[in-house]
C-alpha atoms as a PDB file:
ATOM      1  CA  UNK A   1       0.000   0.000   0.000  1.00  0.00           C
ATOM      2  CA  UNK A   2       2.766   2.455  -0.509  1.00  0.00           C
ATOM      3  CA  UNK A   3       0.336   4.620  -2.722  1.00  0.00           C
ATOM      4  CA  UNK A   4      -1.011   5.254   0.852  1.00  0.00           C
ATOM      5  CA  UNK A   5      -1.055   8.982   2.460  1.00  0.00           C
ATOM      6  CA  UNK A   6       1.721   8.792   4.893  1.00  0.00           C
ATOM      7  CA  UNK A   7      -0.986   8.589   8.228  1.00  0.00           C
ATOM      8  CA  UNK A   8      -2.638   5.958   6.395  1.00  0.00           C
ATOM      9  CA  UNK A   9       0.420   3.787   6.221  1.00  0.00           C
ATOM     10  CA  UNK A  10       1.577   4.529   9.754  1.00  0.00           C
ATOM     11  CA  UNK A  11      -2.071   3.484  10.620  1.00  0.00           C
ATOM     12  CA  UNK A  12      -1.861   0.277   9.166  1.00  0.00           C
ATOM     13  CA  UNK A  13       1.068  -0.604  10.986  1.00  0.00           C
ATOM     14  CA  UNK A  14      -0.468   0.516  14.787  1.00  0.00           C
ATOM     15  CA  UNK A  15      -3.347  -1.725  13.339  1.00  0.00           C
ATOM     16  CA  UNK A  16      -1.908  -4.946  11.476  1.00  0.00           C
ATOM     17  CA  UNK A  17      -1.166  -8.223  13.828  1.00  0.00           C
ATOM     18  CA  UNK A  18      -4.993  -9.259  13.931  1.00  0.00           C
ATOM     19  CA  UNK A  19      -7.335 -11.015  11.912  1.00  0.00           C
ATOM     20  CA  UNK A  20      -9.240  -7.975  10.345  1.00  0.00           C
ATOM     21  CA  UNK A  21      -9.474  -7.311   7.192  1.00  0.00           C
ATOM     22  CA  UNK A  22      -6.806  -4.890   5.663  1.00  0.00           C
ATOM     23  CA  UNK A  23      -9.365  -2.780   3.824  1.00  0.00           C
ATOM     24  CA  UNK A  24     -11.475  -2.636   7.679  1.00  0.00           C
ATOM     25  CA  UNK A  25      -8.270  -0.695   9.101  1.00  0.00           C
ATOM     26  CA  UNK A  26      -7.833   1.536   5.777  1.00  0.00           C
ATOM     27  CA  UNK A  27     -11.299   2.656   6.214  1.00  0.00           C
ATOM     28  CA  UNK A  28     -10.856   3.263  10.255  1.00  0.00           C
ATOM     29  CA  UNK A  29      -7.869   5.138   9.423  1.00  0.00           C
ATOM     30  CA  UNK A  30     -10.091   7.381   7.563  1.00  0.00           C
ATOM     31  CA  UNK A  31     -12.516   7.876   9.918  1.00  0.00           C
ATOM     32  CA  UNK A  32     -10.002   8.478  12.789  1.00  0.00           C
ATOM     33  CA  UNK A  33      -9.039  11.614  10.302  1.00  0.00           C
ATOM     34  CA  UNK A  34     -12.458  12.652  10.135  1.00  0.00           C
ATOM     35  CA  UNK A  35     -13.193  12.321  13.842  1.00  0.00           C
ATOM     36  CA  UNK A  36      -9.822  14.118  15.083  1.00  0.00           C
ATOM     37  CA  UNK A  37     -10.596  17.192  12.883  1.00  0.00           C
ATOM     38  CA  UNK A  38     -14.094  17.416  13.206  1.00  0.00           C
ATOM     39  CA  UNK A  39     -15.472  20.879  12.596  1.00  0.00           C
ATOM     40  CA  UNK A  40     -12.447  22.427  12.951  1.00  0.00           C
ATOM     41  CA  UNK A  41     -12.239  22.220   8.784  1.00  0.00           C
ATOM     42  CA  UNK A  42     -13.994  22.867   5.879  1.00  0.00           C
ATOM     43  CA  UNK A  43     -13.944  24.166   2.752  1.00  0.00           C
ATOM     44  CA  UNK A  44     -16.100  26.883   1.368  1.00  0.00           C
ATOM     45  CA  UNK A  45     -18.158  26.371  -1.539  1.00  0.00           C
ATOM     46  CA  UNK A  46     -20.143  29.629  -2.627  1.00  0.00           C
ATOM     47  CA  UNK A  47     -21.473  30.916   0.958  1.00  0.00           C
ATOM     48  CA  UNK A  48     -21.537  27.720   2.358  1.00  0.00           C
ATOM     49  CA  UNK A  49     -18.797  25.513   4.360  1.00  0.00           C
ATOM     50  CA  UNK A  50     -18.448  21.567   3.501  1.00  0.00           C
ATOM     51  CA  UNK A  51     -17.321  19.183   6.389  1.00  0.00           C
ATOM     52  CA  UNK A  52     -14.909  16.368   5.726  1.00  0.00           C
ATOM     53  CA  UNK A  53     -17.185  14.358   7.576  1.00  0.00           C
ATOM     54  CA  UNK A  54     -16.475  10.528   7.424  1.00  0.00           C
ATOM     55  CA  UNK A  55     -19.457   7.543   8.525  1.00  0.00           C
ATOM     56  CA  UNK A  56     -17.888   4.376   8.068  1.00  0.00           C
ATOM     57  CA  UNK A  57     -19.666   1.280   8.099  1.00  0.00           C
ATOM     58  CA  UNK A  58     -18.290  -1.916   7.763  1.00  0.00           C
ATOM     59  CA  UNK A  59     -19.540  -4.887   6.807  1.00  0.00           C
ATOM     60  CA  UNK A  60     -19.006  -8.442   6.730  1.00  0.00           C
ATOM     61  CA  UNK A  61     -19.716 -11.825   8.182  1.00  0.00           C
ATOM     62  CA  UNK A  62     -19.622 -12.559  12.089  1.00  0.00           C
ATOM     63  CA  UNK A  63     -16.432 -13.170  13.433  1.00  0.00           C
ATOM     64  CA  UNK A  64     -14.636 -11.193  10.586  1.00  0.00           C
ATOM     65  CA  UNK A  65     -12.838  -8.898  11.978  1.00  0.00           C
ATOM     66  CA  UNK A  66     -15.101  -5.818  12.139  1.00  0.00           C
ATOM     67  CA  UNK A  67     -15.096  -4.821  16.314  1.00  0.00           C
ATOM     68  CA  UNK A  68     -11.175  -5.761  16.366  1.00  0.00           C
ATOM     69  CA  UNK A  69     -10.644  -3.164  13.385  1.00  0.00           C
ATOM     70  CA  UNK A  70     -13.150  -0.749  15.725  1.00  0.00           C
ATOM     71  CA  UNK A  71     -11.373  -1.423  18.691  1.00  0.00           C
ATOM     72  CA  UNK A  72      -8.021  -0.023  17.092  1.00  0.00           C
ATOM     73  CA  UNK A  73      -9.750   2.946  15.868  1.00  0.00           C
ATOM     74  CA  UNK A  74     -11.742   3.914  19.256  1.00  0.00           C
ATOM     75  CA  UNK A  75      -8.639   3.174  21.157  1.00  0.00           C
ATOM     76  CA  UNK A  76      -6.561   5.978  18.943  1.00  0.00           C
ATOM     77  CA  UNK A  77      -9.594   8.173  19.121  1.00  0.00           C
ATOM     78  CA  UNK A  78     -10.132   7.964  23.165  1.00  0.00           C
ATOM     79  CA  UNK A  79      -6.777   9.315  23.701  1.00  0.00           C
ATOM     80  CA  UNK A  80      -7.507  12.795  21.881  1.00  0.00           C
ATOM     81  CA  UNK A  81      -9.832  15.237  24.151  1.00  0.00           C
ATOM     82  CA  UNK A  82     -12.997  16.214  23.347  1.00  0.00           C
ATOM     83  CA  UNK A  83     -13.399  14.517  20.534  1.00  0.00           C
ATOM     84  CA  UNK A  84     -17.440  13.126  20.021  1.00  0.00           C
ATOM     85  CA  UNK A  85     -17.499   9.315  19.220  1.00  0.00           C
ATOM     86  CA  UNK A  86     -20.343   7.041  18.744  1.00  0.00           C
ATOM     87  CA  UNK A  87     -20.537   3.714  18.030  1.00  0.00           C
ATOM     88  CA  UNK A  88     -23.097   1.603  17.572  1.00  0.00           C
END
């Protein structure tokens, strides 16, 4: 994956040694981006300001991988204050 954004690489490596998917930590990685910079950027467009805001759902069959991948990804995220996170 060296066509990878730097942060997305480094992710992958916090993240690898588990059974999940690689694709289920790409996408966390992603959404840990989205959730760390929350409102704090946008872009305009005309009058009106766009959100890079990320919802990431994965899917696949029980047992695959998906709450390990999660667990990275809310364990990164808890250590940054005030930063909103729900998951369901």
């Amino acid at each position: 994956m060296s066509s990878q954004p730097n942060y997305i690489r480094e992710y992958l490596n916090y993240a690898s040694k588990n059974e999940s998917p690689e694709m289920f930590h790409v996408w966390m990685a992603y959404g840990t981006i989205s959730a760390a910079i929350g409102r704090r950027v946008y872009m305009l467009h005309g009058e009106s300001a766009i959100y890079p805001n990320i919802y990431v759902l994965l899917v696949g069959a029980a047992g695959g991988g998906k709450t390990t991948a999660l667990g990275k990804a809310r364990k990164l995220i808890a250590e940054l204050r005030n930063v909103p996170l729900t998951i369901s």
